[in-house]
C-alpha atoms as a PDB file:
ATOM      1  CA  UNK A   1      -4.279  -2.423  80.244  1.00  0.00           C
ATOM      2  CA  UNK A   2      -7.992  -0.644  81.097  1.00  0.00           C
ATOM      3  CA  UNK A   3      -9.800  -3.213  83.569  1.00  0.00           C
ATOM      4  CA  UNK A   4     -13.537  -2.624  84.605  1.00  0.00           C
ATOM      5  CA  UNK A   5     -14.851  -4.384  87.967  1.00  0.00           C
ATOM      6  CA  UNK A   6     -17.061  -6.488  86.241  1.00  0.00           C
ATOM      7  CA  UNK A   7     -14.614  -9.111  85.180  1.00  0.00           C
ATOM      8  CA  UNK A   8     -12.791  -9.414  88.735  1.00  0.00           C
ATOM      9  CA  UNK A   9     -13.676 -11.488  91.400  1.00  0.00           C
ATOM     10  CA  UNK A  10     -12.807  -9.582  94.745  1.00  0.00           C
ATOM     11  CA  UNK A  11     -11.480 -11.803  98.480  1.00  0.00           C
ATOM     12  CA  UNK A  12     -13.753 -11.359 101.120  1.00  0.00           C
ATOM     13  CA  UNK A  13     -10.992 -11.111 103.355  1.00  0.00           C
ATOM     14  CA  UNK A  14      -8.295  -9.101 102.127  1.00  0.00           C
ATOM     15  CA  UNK A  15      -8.505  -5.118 102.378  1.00  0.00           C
ATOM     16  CA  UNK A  16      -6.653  -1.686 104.059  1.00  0.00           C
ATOM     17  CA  UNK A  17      -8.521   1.349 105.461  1.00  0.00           C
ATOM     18  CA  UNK A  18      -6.969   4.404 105.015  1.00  0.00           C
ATOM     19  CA  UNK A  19      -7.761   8.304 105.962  1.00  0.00           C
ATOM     20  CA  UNK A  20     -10.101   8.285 102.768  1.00  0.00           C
ATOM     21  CA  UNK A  21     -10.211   5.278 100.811  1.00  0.00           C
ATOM     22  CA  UNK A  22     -10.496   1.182 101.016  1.00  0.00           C
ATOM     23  CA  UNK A  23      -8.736  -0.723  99.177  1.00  0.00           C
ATOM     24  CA  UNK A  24      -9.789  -4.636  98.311  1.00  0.00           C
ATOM     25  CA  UNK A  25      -7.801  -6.757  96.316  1.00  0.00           C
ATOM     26  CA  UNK A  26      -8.851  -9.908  93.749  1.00  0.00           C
ATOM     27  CA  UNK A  27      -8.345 -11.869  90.474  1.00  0.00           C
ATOM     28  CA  UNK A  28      -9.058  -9.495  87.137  1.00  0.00           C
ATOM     29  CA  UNK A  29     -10.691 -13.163  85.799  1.00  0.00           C
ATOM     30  CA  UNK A  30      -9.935 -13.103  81.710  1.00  0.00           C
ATOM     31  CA  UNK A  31      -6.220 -12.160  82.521  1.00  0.00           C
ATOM     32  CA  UNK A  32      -5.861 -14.071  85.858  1.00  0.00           C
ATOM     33  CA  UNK A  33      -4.179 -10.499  86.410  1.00  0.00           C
ATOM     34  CA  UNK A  34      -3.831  -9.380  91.374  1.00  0.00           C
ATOM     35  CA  UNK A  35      -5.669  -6.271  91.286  1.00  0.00           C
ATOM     36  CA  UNK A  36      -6.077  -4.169  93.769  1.00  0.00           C
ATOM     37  CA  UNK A  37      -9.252  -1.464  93.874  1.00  0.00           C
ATOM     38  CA  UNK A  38      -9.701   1.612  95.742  1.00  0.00           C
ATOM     39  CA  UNK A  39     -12.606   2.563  96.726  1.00  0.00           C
ATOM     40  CA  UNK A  40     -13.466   6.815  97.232  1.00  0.00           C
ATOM     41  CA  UNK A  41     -14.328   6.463 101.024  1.00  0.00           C
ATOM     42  CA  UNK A  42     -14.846  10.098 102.432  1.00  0.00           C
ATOM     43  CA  UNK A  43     -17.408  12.662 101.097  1.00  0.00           C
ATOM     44  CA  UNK A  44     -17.056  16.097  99.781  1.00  0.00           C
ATOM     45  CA  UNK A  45     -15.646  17.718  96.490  1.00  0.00           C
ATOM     46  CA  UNK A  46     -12.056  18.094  98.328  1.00  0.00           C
ATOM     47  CA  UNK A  47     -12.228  14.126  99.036  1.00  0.00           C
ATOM     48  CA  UNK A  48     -12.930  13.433  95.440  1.00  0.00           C
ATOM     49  CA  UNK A  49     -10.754  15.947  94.034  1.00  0.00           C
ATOM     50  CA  UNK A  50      -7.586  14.516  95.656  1.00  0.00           C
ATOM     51  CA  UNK A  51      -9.381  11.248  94.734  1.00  0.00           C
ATOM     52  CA  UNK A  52      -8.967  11.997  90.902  1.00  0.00           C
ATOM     53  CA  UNK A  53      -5.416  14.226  91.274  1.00  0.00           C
ATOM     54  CA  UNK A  54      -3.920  10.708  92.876  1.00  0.00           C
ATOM     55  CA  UNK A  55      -5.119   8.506  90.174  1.00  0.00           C
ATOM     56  CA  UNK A  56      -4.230  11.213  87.200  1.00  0.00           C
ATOM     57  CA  UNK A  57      -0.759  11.181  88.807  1.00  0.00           C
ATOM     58  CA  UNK A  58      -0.684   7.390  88.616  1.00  0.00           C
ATOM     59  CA  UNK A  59      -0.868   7.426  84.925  1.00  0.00           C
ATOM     60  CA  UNK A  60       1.189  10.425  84.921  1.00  0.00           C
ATOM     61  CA  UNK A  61       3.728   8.456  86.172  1.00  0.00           C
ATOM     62  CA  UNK A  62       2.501   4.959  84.335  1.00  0.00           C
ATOM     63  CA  UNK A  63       5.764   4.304  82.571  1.00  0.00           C
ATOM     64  CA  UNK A  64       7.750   4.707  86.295  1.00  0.00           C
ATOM     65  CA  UNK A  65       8.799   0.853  87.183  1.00  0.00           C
ATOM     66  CA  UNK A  66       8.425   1.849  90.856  1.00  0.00           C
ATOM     67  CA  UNK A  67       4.997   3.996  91.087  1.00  0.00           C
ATOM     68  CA  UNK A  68       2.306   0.894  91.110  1.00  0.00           C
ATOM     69  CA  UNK A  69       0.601   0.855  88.055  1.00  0.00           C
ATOM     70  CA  UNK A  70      -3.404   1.985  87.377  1.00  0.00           C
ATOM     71  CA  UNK A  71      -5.264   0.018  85.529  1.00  0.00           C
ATOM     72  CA  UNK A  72      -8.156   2.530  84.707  1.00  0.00           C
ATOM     73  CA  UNK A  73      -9.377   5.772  85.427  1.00  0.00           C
ATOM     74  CA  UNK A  74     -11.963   6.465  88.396  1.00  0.00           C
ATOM     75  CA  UNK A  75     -15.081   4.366  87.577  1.00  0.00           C
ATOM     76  CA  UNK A  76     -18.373   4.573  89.191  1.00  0.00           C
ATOM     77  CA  UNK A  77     -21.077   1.958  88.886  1.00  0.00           C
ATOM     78  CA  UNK A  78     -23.991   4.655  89.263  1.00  0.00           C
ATOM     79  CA  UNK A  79     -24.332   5.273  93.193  1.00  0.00           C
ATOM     80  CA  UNK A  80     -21.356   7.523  93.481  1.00  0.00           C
ATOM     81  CA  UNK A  81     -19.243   4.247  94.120  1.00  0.00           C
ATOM     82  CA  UNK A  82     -16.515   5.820  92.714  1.00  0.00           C
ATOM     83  CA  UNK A  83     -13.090   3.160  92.526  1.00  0.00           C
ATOM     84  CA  UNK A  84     -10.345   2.768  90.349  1.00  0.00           C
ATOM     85  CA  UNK A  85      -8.124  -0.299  89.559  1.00  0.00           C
ATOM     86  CA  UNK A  86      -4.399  -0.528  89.897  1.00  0.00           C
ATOM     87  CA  UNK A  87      -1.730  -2.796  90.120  1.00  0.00           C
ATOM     88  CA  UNK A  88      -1.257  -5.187  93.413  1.00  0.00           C
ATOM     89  CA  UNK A  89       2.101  -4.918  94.943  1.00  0.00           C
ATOM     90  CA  UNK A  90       3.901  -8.691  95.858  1.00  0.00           C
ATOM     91  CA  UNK A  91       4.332  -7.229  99.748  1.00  0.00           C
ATOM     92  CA  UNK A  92       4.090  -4.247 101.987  1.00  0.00           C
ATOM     93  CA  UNK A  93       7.159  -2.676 103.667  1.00  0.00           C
ATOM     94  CA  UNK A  94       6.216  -4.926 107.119  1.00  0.00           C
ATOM     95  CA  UNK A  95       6.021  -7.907 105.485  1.00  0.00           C
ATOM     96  CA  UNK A  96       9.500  -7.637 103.909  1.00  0.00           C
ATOM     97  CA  UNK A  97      11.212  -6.559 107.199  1.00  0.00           C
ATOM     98  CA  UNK A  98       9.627  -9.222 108.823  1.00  0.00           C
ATOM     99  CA  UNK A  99      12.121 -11.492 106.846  1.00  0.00           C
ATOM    100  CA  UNK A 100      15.184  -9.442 107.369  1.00  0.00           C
ATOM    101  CA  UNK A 101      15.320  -8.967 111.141  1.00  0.00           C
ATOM    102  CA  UNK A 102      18.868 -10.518 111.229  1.00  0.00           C
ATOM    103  CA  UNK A 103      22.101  -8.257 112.386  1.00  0.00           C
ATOM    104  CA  UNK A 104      23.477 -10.313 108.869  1.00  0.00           C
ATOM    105  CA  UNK A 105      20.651  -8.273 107.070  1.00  0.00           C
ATOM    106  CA  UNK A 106      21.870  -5.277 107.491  1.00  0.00           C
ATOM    107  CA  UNK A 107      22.750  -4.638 103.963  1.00  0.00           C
ATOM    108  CA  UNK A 108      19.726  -5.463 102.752  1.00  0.00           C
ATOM    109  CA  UNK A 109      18.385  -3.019 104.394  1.00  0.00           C
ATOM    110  CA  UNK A 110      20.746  -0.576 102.988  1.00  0.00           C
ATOM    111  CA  UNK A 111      19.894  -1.648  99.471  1.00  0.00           C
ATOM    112  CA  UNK A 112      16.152  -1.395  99.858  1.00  0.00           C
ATOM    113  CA  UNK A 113      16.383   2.223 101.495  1.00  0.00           C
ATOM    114  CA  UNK A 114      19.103   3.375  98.427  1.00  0.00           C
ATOM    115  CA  UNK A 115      16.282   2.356  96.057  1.00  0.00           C
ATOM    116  CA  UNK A 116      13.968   4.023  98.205  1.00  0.00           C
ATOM    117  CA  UNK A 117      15.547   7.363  97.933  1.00  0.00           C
ATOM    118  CA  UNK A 118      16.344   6.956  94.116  1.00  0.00           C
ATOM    119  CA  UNK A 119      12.530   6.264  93.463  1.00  0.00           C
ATOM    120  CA  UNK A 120      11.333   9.489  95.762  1.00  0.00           C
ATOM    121  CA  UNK A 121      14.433  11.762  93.987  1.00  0.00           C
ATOM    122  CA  UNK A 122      13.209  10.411  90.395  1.00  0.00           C
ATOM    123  CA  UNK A 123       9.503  11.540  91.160  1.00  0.00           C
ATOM    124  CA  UNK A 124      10.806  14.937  92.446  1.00  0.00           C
ATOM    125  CA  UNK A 125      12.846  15.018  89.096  1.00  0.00           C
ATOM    126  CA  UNK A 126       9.927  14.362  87.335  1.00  0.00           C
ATOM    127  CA  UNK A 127       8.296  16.999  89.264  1.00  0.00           C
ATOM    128  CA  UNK A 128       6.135  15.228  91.968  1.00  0.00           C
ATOM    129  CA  UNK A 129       6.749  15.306  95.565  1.00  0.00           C
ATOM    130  CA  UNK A 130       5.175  12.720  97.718  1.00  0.00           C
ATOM    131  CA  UNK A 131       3.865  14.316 100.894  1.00  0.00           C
ATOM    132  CA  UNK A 132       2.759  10.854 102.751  1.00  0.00           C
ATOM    133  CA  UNK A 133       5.285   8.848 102.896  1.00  0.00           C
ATOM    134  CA  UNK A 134       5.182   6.027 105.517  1.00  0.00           C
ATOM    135  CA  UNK A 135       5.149   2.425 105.459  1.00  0.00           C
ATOM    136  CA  UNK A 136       1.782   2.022 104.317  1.00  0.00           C
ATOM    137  CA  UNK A 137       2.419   3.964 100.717  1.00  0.00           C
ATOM    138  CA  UNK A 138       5.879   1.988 100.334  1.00  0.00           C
ATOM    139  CA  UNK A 139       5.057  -1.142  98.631  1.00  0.00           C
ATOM    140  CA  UNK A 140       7.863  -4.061  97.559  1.00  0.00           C
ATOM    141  CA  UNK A 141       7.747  -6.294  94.060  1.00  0.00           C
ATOM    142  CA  UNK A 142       9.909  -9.123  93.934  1.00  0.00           C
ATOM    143  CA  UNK A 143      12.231  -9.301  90.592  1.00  0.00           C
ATOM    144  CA  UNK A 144      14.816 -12.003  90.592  1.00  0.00           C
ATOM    145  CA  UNK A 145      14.919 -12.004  94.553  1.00  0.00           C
ATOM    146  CA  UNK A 146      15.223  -8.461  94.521  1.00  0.00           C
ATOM    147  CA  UNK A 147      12.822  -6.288  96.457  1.00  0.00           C
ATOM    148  CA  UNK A 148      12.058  -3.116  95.156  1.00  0.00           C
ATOM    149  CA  UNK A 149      10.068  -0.392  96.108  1.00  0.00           C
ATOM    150  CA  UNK A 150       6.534   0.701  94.687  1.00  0.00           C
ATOM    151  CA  UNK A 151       5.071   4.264  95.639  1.00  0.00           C
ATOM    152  CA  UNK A 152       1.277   4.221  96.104  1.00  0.00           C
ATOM    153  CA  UNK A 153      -1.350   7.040  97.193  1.00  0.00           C
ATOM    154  CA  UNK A 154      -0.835  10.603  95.731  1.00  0.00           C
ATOM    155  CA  UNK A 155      -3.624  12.004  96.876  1.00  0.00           C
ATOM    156  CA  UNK A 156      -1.818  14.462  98.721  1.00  0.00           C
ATOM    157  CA  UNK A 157       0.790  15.024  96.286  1.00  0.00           C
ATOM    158  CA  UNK A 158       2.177  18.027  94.743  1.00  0.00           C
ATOM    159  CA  UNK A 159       2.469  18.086  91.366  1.00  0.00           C
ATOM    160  CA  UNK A 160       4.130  21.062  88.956  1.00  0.00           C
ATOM    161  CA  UNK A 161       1.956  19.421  85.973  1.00  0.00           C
ATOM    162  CA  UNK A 162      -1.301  20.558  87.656  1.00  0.00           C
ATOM    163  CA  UNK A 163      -1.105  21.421  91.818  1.00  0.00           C
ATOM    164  CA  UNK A 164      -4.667  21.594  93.044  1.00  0.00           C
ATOM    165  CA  UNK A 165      -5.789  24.414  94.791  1.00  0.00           C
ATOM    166  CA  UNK A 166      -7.548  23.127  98.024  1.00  0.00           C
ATOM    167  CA  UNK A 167      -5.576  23.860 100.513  1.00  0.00           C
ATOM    168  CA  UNK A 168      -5.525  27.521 102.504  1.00  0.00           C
ATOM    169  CA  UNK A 169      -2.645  29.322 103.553  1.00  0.00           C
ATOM    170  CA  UNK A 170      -1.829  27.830 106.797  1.00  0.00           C
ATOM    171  CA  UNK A 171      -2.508  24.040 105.717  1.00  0.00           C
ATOM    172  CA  UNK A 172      -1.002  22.895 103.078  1.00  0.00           C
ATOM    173  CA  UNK A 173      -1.739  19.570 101.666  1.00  0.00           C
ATOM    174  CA  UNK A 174       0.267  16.834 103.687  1.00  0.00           C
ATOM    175  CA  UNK A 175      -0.247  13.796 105.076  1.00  0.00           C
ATOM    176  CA  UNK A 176      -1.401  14.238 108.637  1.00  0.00           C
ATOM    177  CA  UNK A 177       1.301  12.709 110.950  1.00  0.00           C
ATOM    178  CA  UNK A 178       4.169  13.771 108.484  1.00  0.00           C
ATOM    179  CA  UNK A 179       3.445  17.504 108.428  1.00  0.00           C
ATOM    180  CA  UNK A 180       6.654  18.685 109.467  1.00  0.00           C
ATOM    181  CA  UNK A 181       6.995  21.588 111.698  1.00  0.00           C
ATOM    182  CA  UNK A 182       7.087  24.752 110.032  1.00  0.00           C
ATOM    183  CA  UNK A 183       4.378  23.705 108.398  1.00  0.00           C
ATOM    184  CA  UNK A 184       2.421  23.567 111.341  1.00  0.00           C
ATOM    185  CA  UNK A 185       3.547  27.071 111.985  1.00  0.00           C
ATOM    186  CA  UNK A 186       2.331  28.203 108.960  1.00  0.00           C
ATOM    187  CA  UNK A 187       5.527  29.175 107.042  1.00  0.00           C
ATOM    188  CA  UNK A 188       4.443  27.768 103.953  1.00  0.00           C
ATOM    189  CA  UNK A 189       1.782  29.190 101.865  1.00  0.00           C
ATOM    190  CA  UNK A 190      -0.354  26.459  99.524  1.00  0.00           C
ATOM    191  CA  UNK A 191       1.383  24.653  97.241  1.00  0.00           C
ATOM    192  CA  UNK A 192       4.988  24.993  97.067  1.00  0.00           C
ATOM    193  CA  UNK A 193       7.804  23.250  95.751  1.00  0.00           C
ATOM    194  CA  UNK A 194       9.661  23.484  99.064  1.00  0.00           C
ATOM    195  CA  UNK A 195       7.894  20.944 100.647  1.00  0.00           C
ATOM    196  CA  UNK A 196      10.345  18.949  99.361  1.00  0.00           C
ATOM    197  CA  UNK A 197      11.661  19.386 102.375  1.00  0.00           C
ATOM    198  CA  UNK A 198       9.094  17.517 103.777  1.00  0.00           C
ATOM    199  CA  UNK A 199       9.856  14.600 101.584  1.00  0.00           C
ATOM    200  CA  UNK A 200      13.347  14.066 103.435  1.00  0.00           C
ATOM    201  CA  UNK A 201      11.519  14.937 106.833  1.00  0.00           C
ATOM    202  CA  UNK A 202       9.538  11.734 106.161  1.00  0.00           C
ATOM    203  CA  UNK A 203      12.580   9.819 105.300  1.00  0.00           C
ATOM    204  CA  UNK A 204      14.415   9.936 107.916  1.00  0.00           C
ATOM    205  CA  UNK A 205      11.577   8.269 109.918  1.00  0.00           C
ATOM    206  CA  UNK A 206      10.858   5.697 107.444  1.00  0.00           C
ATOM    207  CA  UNK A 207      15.110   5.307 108.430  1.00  0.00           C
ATOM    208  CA  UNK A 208      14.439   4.618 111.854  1.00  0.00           C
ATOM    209  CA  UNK A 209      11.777   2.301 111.488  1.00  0.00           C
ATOM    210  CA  UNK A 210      13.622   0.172 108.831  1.00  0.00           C
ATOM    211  CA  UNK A 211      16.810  -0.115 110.561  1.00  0.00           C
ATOM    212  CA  UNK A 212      15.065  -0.285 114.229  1.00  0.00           C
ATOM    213  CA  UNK A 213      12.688  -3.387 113.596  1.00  0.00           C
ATOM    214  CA  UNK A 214      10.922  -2.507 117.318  1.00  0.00           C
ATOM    215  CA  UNK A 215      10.371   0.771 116.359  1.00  0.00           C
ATOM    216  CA  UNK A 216       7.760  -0.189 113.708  1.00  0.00           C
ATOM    217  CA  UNK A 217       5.360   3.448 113.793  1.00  0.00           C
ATOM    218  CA  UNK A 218       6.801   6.829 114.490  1.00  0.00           C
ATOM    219  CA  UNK A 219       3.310   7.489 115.326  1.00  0.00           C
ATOM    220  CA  UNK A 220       3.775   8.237 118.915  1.00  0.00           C
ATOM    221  CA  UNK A 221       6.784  10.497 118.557  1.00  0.00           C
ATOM    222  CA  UNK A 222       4.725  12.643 115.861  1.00  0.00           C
ATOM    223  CA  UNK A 223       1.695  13.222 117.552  1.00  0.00           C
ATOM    224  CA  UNK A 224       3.921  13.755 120.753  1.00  0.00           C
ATOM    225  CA  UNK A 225       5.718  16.601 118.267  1.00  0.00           C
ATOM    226  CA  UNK A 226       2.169  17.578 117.576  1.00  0.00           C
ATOM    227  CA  UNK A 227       1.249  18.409 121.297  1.00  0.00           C
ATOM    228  CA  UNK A 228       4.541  20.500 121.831  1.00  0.00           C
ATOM    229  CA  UNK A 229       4.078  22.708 119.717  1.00  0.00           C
ATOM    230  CA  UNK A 230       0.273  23.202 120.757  1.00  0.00           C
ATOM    231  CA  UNK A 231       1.392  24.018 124.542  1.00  0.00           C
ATOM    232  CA  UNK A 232       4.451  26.036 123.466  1.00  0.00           C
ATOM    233  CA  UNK A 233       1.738  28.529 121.576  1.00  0.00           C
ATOM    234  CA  UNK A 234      -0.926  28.348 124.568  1.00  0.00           C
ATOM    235  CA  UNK A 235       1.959  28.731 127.319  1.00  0.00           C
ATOM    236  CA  UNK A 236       3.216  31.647 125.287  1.00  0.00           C
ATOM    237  CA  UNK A 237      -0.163  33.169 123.592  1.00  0.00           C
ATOM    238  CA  UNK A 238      -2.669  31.934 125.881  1.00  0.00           C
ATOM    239  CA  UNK A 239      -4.490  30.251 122.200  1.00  0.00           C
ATOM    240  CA  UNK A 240      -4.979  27.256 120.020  1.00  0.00           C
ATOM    241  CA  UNK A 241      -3.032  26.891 117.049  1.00  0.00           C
ATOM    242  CA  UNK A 242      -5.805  27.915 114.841  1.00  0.00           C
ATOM    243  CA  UNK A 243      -6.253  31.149 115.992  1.00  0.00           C
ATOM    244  CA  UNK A 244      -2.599  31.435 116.359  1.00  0.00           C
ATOM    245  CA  UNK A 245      -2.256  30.648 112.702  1.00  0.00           C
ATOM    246  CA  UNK A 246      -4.779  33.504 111.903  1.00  0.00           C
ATOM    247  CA  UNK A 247      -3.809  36.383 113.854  1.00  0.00           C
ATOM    248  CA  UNK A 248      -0.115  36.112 114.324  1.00  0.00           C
ATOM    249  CA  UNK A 249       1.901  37.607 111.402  1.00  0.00           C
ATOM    250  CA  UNK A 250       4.469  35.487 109.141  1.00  0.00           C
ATOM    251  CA  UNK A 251       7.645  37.379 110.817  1.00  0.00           C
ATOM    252  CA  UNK A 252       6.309  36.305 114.650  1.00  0.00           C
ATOM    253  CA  UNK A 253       5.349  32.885 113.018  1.00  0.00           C
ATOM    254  CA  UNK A 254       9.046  32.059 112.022  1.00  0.00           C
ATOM    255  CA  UNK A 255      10.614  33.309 115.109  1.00  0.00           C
ATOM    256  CA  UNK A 256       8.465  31.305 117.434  1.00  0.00           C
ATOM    257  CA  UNK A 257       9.202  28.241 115.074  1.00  0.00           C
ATOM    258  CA  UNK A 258      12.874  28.873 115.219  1.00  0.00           C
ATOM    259  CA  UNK A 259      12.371  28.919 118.928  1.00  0.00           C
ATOM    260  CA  UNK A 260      10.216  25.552 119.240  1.00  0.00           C
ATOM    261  CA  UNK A 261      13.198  24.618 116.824  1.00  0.00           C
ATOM    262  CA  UNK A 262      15.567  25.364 119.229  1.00  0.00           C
ATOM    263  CA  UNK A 263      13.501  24.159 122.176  1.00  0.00           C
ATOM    264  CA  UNK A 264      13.059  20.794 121.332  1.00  0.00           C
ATOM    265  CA  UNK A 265      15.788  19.391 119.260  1.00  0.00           C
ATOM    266  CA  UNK A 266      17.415  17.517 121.832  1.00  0.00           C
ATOM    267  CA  UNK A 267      14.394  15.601 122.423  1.00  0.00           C
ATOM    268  CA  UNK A 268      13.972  14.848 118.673  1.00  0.00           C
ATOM    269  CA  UNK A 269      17.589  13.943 118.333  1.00  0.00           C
ATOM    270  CA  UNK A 270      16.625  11.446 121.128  1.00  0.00           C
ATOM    271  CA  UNK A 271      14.181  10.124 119.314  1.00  0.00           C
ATOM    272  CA  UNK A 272      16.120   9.346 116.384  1.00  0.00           C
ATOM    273  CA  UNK A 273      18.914   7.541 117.787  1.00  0.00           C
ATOM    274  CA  UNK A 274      18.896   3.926 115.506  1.00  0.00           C
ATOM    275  CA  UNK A 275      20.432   1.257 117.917  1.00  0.00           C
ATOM    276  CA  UNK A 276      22.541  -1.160 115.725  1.00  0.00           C
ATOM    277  CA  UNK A 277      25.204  -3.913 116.688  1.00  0.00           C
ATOM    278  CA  UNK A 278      28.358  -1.447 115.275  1.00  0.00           C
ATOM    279  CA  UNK A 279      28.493   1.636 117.271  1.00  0.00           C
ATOM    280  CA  UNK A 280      29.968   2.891 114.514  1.00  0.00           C
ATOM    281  CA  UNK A 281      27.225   2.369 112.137  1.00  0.00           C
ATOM    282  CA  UNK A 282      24.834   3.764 115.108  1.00  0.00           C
ATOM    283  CA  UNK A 283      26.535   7.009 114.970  1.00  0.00           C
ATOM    284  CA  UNK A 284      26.577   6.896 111.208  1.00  0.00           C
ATOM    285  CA  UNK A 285      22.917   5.842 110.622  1.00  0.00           C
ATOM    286  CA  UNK A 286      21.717   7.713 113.464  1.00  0.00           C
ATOM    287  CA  UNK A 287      23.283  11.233 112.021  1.00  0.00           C
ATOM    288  CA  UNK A 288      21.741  10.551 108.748  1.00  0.00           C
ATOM    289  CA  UNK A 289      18.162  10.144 109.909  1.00  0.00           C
ATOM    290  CA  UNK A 290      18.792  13.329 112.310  1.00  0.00           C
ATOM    291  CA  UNK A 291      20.151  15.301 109.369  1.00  0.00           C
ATOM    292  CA  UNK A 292      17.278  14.145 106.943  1.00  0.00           C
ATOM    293  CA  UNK A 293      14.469  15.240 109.825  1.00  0.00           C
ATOM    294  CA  UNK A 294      15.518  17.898 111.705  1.00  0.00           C
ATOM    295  CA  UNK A 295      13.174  19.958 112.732  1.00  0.00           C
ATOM    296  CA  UNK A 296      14.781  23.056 111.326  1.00  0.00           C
ATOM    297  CA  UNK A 297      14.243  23.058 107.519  1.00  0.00           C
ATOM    298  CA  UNK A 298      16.930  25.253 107.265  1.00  0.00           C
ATOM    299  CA  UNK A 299      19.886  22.761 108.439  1.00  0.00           C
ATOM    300  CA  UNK A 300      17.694  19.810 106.700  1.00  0.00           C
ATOM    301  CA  UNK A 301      19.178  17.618 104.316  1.00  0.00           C
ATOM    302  CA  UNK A 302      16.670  17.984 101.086  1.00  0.00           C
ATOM    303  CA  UNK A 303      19.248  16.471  98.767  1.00  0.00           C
ATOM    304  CA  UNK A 304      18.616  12.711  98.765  1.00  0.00           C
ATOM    305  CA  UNK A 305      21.434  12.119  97.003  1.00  0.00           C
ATOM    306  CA  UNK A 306      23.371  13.166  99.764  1.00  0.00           C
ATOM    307  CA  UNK A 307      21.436  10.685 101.659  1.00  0.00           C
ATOM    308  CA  UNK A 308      22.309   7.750  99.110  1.00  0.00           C
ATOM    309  CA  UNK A 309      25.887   8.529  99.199  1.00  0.00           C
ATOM    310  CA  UNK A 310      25.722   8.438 102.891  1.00  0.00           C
ATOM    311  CA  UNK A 311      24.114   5.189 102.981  1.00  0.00           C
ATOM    312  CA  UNK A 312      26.553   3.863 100.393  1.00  0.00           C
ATOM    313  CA  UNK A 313      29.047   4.266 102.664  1.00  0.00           C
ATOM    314  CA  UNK A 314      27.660   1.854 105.339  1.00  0.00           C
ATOM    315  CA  UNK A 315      28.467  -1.346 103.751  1.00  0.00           C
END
């Protein structure tokens, strides 16, 4: 189905902000078909380019039940208003935990995160890996009852079919607050299929906040993550992580990280303690998400269907 703007009347009061888009939502009128429209929000050739990558993945990926579907290719209505049309989702990831905040619903919980691991291991089948995934780019349908996951916004996506090649050395493309670690150190150069690893990094705090209703943003903890390893290069180097990232070679790079690594994973293994009424599903749950983000890539669990069969076992 190719939809054009024309024929859909948009809410006045229904939209989401994100680091480069808006996205409104409304009636496609001759179909009585929920929309939802993006609109290009940030300037440059680099905003547009991920832009067009995200929405090319989309139909990529059209026949995928649980990647929302795009309804047309970027449009623009003369001015450089560039948008596309997609698919609305029934709920966001919130919404749905906001009805399964019972000890009772801890199963369904289960379910929904087993899905959510089957969808992301599909795409990375496929040969896709996510790069941004937190609550906002997890979506629910409703079929029969059943809440299942939708995947939205590839913009920062890596895809074998096509990887753009924006990003420099030290900076791979990732969502901001989900770069994991050693890519903040600079161990991975452009696009590379091991930032699949960074696909289970975001995982395992998209665990914690499902299971741990009170903990609904990891925000904190990853900007937190963000400052440590800032003052561990300035206390060390006596410099910013940019020129850090330039002048230090890979070899020094990897041994500080290992270090940080080293440093701090008590604190993150803190963090990722999920409280639950069953110790024993505490210790369980809690190992899981720790194994899924550790800050180490090396002892990371990249194989989410170890982290299915894991969760399988929590019933």
């Amino acid at each position: 189905m190719e939809l054009t703007l024309r024929d859909i009347t948009l809410s006045n009061d229904d939209e989401a902000s994100g680091n480069s888009g808006l996205v409104k939502f409304g009636v496609h009128i001759p179909s009585n078909t929920y929309v939802a429209v993006k609109y290009l929000t940030k300037l440059g050739d680099e905003a547009f380019a991920r832009f067009e990558q995200e929405n090319t993945i989309l139909h990529e990926l059209i026949d995928h039940q649980n990647v929302i579907t795009p309804y047309s290719r970027i449009l623009d209505t003369g001015s450089h208003d560039y948008h596309y049309l997609m698919q609305k989702a029934d709920d966001d990831l919130d919404g749905w935990l906001d009805t399964v905040v019972a000890d009772e619903d801890f199963n369904k919980k289960i379910d929904l995160f087993i899905e959510i691991c089957k969808v992301v291991l599909s795409i990375q089948i496929l040969g896709y890996i996510h790069r941004d995934l937190h609550f906002k780019n997890v979506m629910i349908n409703y079929s029969e009852g059943r809440a299942m996951p939708m995947l939205v916004d590839f913009g920062k996506s890596y895809s074998i079919h096509g990887p753009l090649e924006l990003s420099d050395g030290h900076s791979p493309s990732f969502g901001y607050l989900l770069r994991p670690p050693e890519v903040e150190f600079g161990l991975i150069e452009h696009e590379d299929t091991s930032h699949i690893l960074g696909d289970s990094y975001a995982i395992g705090y998209l665990l914690k906040s499902c299971m741990e209703f009170e903990t609904i943003s990891n925000a904190g903890h990853l900007l937190d993550m963000k400052a440590r390893i800032k003052k561990f290069i300035k206390q060390k180097y006596d410099m910013g992580v940019e020129r850090y990232l330039s002048t230090m070679d890979l070899e020094i790079r990897k041994s500080d990280y290992f270090e940080w690594c080293e440093r701090n994973q008590s604190w993150a293994d803190s963090w990722l303690t999920i409280n639950l009424n069953s110790q024993e599903k505490t210790k369980d749950i809690s190992t899981l998400s720790r194994s899924l983000s550790n800050l180490n890539y090396e002892k990371r669990v990249g194989d989410l269907n170890i982290a299915i069969q894991a969760l399988e076992r929590l019933y």
